[in-house]
PDB file of N, CA and C in Angstrom:
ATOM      1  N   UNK A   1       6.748 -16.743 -16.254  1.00  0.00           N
ATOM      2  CA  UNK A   1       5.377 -16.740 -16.711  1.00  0.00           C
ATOM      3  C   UNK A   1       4.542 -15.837 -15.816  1.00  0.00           C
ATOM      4  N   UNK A   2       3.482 -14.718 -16.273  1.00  0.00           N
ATOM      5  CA  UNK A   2       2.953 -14.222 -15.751  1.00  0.00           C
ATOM      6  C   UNK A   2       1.372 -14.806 -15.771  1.00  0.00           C
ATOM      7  N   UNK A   3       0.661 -14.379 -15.020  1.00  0.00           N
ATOM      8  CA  UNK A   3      -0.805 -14.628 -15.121  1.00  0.00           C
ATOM      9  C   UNK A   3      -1.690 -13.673 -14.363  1.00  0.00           C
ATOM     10  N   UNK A   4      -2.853 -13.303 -15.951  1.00  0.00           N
ATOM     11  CA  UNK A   4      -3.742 -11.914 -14.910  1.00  0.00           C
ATOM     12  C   UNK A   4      -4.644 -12.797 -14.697  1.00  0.00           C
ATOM     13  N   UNK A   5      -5.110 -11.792 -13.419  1.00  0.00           N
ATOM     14  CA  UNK A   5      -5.853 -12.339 -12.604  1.00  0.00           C
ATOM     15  C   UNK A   5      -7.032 -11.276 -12.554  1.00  0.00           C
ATOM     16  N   UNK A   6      -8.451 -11.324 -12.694  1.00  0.00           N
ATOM     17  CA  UNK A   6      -9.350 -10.584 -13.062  1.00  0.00           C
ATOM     18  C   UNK A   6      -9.378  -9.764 -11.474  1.00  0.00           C
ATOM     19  N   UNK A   7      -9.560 -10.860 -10.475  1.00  0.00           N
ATOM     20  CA  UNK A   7     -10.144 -10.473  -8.912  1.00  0.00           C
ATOM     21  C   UNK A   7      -8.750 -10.634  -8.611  1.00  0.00           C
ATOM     22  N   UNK A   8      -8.907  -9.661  -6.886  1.00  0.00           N
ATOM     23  CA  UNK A   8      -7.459 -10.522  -6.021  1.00  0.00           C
ATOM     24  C   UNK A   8      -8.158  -9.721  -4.772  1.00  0.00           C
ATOM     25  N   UNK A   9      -7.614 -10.172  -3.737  1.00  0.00           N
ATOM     26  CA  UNK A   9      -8.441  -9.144  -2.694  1.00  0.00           C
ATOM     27  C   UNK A   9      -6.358  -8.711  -2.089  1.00  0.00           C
ATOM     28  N   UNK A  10      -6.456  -7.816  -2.020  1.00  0.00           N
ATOM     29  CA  UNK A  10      -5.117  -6.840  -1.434  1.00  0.00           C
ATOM     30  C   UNK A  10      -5.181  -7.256   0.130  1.00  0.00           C
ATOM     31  N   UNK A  11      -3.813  -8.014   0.622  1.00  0.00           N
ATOM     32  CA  UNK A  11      -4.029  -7.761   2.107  1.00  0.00           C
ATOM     33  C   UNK A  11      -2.576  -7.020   2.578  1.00  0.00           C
ATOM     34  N   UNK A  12      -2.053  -6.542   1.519  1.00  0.00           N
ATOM     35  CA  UNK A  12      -0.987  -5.967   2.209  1.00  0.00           C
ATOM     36  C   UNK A  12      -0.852  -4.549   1.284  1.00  0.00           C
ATOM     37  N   UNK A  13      -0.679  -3.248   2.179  1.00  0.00           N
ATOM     38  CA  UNK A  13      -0.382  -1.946   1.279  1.00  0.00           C
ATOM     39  C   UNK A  13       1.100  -1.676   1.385  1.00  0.00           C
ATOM     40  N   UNK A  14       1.817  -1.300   0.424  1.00  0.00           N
ATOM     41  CA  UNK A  14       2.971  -0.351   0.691  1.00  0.00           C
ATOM     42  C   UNK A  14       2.846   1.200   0.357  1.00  0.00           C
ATOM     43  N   UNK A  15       3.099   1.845   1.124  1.00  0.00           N
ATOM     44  CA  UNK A  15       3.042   3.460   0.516  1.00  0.00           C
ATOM     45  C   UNK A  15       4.522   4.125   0.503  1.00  0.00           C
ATOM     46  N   UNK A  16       5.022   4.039  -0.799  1.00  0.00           N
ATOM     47  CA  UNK A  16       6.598   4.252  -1.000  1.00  0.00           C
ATOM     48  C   UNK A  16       7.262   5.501  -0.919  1.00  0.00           C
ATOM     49  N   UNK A  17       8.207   5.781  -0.474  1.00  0.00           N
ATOM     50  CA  UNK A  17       8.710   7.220  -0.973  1.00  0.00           C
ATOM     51  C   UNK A  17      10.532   6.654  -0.937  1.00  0.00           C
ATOM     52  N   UNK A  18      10.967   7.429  -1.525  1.00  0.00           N
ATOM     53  CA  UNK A  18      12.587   7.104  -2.218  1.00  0.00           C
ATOM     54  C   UNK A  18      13.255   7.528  -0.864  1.00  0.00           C
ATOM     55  N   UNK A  19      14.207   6.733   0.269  1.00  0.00           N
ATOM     56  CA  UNK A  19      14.929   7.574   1.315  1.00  0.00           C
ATOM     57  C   UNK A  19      16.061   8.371   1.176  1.00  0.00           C
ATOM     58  N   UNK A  20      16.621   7.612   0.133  1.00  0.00           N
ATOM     59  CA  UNK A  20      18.160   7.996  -0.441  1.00  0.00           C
ATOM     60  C   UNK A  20      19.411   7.478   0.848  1.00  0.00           C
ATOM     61  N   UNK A  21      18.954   6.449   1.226  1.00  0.00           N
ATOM     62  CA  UNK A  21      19.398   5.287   2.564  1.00  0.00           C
ATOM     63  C   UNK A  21      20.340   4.480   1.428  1.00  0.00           C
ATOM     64  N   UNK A  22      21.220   3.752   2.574  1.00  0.00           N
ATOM     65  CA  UNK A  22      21.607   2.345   1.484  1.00  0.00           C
ATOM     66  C   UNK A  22      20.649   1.201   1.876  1.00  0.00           C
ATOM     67  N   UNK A  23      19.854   1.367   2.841  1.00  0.00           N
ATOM     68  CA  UNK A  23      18.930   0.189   2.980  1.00  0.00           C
ATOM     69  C   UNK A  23      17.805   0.840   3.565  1.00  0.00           C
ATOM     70  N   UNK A  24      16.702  -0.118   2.689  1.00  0.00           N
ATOM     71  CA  UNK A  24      15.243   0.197   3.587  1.00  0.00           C
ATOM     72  C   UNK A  24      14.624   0.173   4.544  1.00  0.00           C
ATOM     73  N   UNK A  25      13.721   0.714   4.935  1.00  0.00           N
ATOM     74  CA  UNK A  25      13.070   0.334   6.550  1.00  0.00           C
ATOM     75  C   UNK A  25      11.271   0.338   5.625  1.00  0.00           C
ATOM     76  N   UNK A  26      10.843  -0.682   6.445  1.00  0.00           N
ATOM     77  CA  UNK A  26       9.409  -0.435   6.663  1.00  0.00           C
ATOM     78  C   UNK A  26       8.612  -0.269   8.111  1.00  0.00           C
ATOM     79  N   UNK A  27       7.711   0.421   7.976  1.00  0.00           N
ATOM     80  CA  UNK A  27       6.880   1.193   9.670  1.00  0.00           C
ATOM     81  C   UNK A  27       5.796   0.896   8.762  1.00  0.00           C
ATOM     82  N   UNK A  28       5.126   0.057  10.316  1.00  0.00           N
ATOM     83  CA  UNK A  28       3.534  -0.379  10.437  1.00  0.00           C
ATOM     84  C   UNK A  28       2.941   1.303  10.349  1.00  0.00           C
ATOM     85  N   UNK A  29       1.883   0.754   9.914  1.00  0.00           N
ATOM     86  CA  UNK A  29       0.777   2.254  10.017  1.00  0.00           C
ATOM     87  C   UNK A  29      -0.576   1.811  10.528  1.00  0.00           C
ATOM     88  N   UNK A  30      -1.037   2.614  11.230  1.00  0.00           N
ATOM     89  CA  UNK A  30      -2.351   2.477  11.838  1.00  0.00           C
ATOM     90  C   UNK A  30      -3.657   2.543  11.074  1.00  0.00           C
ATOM     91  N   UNK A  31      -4.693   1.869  11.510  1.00  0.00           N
ATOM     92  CA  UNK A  31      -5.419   1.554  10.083  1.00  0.00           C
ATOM     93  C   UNK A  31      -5.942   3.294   9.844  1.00  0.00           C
ATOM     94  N   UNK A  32      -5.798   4.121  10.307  1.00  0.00           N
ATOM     95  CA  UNK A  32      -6.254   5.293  10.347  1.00  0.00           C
ATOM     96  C   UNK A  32      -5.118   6.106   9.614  1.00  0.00           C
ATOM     97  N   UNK A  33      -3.766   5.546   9.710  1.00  0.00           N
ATOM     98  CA  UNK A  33      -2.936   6.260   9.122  1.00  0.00           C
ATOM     99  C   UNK A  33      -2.568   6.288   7.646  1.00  0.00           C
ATOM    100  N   UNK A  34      -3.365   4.339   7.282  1.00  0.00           N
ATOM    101  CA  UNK A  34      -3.626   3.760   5.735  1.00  0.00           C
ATOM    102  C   UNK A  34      -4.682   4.514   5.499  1.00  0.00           C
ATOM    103  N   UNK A  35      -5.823   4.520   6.155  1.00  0.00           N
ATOM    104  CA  UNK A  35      -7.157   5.386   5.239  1.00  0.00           C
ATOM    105  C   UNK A  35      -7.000   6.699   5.115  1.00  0.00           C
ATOM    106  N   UNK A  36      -5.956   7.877   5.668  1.00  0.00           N
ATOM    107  CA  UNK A  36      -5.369   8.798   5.797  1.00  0.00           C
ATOM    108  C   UNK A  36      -5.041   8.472   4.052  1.00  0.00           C
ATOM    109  N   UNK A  37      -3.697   7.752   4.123  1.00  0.00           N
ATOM    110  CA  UNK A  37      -3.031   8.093   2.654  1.00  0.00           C
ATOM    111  C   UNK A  37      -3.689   7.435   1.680  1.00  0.00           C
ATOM    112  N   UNK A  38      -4.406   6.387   1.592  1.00  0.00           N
ATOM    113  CA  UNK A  38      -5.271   6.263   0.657  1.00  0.00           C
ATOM    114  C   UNK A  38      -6.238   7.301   0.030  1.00  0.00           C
ATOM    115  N   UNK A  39      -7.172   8.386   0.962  1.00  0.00           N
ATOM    116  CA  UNK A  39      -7.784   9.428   0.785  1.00  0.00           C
ATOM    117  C   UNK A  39      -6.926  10.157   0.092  1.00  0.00           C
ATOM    118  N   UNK A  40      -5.465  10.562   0.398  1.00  0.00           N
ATOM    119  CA  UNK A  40      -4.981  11.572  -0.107  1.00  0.00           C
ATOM    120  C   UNK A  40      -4.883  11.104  -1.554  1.00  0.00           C
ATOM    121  N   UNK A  41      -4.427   9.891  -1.765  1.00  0.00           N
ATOM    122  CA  UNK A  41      -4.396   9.448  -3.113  1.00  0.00           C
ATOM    123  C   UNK A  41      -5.485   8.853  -4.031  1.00  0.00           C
ATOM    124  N   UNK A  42      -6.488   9.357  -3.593  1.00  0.00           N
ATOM    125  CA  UNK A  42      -7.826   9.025  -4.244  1.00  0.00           C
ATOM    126  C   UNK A  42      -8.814  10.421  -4.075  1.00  0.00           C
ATOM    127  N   UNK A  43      -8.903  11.702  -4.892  1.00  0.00           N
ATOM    128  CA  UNK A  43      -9.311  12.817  -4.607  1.00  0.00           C
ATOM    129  C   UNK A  43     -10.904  12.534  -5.214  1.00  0.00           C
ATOM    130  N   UNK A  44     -11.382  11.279  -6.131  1.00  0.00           N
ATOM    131  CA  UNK A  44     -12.656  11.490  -5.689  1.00  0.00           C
ATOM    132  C   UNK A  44     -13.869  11.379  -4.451  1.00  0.00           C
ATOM    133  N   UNK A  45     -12.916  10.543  -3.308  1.00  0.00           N
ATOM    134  CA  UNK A  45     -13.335  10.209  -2.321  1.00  0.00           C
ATOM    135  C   UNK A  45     -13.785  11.162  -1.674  1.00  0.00           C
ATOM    136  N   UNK A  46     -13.025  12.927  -1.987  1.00  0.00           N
ATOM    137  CA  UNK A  46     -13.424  13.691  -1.168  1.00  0.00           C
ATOM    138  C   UNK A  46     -13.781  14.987  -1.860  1.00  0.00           C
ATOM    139  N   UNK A  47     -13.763  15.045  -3.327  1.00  0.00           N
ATOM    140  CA  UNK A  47     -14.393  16.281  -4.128  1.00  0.00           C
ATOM    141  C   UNK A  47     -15.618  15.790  -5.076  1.00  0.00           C
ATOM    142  N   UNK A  48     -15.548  14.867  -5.747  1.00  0.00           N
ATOM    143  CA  UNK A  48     -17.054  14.210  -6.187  1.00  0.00           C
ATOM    144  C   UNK A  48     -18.064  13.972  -5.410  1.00  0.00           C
ATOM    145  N   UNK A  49     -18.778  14.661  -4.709  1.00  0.00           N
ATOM    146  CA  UNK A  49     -20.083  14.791  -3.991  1.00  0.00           C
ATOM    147  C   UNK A  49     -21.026  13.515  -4.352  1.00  0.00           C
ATOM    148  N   UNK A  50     -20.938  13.576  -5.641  1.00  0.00           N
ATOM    149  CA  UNK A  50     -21.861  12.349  -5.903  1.00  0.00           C
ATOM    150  C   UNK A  50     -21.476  10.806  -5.594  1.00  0.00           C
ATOM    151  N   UNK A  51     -20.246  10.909  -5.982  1.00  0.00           N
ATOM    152  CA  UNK A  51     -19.464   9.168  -5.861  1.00  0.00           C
ATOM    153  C   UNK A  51     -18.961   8.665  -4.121  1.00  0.00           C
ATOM    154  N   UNK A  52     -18.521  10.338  -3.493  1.00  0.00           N
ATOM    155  CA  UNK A  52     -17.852  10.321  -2.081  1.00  0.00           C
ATOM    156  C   UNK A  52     -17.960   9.004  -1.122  1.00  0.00           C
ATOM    157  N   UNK A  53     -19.051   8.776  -1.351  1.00  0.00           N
ATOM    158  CA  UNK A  53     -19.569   8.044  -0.235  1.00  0.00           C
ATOM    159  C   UNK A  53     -19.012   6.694  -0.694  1.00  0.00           C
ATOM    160  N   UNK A  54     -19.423   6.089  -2.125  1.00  0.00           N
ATOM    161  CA  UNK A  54     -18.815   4.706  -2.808  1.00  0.00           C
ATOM    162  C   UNK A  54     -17.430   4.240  -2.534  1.00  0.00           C
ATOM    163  N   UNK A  55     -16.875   5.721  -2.998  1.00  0.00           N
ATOM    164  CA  UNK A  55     -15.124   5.822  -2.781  1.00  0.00           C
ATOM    165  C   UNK A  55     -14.572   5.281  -1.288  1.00  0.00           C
ATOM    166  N   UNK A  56     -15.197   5.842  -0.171  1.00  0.00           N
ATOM    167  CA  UNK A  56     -15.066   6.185   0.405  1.00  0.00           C
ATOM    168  C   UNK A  56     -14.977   4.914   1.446  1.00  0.00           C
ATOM    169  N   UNK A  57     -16.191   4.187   0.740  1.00  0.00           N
ATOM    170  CA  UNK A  57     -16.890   2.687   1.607  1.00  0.00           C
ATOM    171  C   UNK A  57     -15.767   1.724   0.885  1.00  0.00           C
ATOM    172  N   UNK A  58     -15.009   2.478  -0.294  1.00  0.00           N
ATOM    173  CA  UNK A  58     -14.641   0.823  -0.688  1.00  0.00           C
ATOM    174  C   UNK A  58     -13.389   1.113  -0.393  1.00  0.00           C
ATOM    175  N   UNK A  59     -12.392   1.826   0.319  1.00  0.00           N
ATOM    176  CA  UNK A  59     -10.927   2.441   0.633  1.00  0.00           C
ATOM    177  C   UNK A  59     -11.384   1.767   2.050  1.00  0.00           C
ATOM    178  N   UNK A  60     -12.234   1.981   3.074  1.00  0.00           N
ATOM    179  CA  UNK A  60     -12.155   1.471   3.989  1.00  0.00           C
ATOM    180  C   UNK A  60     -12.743  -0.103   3.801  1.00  0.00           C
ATOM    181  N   UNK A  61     -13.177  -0.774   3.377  1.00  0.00           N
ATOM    182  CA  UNK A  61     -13.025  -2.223   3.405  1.00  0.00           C
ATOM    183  C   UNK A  61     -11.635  -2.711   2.680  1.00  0.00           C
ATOM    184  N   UNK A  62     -11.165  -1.875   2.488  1.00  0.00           N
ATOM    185  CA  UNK A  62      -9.455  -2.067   1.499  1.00  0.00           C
ATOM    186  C   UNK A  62      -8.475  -2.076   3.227  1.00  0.00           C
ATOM    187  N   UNK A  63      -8.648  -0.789   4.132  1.00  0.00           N
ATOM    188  CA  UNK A  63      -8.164  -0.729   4.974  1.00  0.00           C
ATOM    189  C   UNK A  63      -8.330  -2.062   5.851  1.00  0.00           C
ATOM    190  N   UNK A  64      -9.764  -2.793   5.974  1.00  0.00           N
ATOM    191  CA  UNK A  64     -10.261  -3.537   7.310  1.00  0.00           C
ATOM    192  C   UNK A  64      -9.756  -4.806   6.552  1.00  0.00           C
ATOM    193  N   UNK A  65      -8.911  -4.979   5.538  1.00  0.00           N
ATOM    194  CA  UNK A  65      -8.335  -6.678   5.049  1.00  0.00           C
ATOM    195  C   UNK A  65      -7.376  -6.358   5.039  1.00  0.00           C
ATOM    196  N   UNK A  66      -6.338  -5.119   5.259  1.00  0.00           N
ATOM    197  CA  UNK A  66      -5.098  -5.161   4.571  1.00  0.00           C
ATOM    198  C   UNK A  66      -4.706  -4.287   5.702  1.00  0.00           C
ATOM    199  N   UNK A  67      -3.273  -4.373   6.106  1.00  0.00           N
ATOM    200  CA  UNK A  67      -1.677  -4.150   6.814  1.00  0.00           C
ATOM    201  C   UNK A  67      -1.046  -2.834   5.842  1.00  0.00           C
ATOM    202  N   UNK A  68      -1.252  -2.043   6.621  1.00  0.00           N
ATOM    203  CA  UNK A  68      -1.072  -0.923   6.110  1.00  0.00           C
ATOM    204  C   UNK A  68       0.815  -0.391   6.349  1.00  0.00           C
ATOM    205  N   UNK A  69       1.529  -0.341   5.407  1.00  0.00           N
ATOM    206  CA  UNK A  69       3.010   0.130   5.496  1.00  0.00           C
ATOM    207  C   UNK A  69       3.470   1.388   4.827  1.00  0.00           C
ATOM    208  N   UNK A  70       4.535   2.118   5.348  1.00  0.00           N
ATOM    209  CA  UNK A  70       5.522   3.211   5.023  1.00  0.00           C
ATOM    210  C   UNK A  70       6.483   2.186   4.766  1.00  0.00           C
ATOM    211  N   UNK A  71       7.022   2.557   3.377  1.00  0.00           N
ATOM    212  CA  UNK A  71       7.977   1.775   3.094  1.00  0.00           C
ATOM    213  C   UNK A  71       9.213   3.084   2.429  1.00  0.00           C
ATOM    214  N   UNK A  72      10.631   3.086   3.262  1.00  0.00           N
ATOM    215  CA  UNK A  72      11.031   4.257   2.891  1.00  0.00           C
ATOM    216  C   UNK A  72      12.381   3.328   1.691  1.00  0.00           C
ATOM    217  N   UNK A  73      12.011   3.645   0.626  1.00  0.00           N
ATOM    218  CA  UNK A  73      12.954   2.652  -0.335  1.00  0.00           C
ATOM    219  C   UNK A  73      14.384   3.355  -0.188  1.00  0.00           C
ATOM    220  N   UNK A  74      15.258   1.991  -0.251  1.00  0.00           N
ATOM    221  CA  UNK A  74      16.965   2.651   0.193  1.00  0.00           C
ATOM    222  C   UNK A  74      17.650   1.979  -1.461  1.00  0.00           C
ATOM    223  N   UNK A  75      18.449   1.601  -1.554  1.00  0.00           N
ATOM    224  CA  UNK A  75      19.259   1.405  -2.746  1.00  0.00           C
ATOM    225  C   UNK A  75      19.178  -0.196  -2.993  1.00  0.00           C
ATOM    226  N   UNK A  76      19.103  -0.156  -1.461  1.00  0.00           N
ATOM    227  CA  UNK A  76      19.131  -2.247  -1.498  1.00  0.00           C
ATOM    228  C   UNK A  76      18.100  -2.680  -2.677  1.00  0.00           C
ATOM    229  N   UNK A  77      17.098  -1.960  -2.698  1.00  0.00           N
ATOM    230  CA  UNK A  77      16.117  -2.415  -3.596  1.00  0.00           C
ATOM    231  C   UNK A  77      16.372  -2.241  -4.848  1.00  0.00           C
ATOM    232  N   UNK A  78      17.439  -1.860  -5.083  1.00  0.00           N
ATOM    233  CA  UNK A  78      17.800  -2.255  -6.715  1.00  0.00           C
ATOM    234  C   UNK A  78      18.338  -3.401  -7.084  1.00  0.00           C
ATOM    235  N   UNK A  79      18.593  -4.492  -6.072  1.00  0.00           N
ATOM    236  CA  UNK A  79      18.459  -6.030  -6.078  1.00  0.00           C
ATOM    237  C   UNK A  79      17.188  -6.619  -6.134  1.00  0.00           C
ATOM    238  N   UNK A  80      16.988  -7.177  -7.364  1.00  0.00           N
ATOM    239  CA  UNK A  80      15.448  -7.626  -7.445  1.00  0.00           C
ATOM    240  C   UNK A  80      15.251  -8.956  -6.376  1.00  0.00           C
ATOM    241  N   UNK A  81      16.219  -9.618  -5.739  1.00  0.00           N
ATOM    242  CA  UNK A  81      16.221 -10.548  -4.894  1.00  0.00           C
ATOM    243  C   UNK A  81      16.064  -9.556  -3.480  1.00  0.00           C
ATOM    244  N   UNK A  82      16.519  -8.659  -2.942  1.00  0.00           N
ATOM    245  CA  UNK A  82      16.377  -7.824  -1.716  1.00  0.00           C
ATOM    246  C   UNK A  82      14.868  -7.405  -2.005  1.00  0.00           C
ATOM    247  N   UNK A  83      14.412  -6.938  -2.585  1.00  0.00           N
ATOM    248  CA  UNK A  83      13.526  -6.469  -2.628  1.00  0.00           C
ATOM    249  C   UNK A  83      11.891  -7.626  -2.819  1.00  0.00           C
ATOM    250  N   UNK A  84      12.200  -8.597  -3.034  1.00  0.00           N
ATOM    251  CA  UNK A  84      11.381  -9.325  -3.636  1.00  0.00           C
ATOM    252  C   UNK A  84      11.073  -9.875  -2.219  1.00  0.00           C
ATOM    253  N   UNK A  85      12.867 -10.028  -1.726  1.00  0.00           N
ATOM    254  CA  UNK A  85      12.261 -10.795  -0.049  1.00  0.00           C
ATOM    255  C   UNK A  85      11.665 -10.102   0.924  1.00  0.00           C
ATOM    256  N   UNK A  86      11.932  -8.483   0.562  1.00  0.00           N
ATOM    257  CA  UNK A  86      11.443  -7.449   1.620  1.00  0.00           C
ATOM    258  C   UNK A  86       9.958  -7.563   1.406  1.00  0.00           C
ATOM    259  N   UNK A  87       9.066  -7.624   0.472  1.00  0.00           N
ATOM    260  CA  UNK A  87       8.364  -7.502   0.241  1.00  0.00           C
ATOM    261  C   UNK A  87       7.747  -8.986   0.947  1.00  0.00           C
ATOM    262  N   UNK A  88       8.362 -10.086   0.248  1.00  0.00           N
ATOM    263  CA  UNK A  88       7.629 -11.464   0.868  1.00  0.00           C
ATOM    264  C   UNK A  88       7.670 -11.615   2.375  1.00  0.00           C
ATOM    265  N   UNK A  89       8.320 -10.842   3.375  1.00  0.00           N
ATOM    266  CA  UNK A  89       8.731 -10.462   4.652  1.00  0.00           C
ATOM    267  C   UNK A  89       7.196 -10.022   5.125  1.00  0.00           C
ATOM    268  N   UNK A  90       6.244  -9.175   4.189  1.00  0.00           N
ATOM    269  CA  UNK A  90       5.313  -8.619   4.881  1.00  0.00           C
ATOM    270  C   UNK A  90       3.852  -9.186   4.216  1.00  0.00           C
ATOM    271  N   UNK A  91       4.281  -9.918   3.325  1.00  0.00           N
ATOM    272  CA  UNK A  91       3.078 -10.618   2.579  1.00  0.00           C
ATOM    273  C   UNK A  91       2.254 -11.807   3.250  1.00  0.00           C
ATOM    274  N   UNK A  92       1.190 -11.608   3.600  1.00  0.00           N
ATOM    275  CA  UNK A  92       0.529 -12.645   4.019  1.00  0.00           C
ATOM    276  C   UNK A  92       0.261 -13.478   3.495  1.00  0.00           C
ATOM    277  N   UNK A  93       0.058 -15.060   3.812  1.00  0.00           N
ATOM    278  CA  UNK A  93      -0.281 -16.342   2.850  1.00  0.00           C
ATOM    279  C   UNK A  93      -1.490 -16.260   2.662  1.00  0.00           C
TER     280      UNK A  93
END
């Protein structure tokens, strides 16, 4: 059973890239290194002149609640049980 949920507040990020590993690693990131790749992946934050600033305020209160991760995905994660626990490994209650 699924259930949407209108609100949620995010306290944990993953920022993925494929390693081609047989198993994953995750590396802490510095909250500077999360508002780093968040910016990169949010280009109105830094070419919409008009919005910049909104974008900008609400990526960093995203950063100041949430645990910022590099998650380099390995093969293990094509076990929906490996992966489900890797993930519950970094999830806060």
């Amino acid at each position: 059973n699924s259930k949407f949920n209108e609100h949620c507040i995010p306290q944990t990020l993953f920022f993925s890239q494929l390693s081609g590993s047989e198993c994953s690693h995750v590396l802490p990131l510095s909250s500077a290194e999360t508002m780093a790749r968040l910016v990169r992946m949010n280009p109105w934050s830094c070419y919409d002149r008009l919005t910049a600033a909104e974008h900008l305020a609400v990526l960093s209160a995203l950063v100041k609640q949430s645990a910022g991760y590099s998650l380099l995905a390995g093969k293990d994660l094509l076990d929906t049980e490996t992966s489900a626990n890797l993930i519950a490994d970094y999830t806060r209650d």
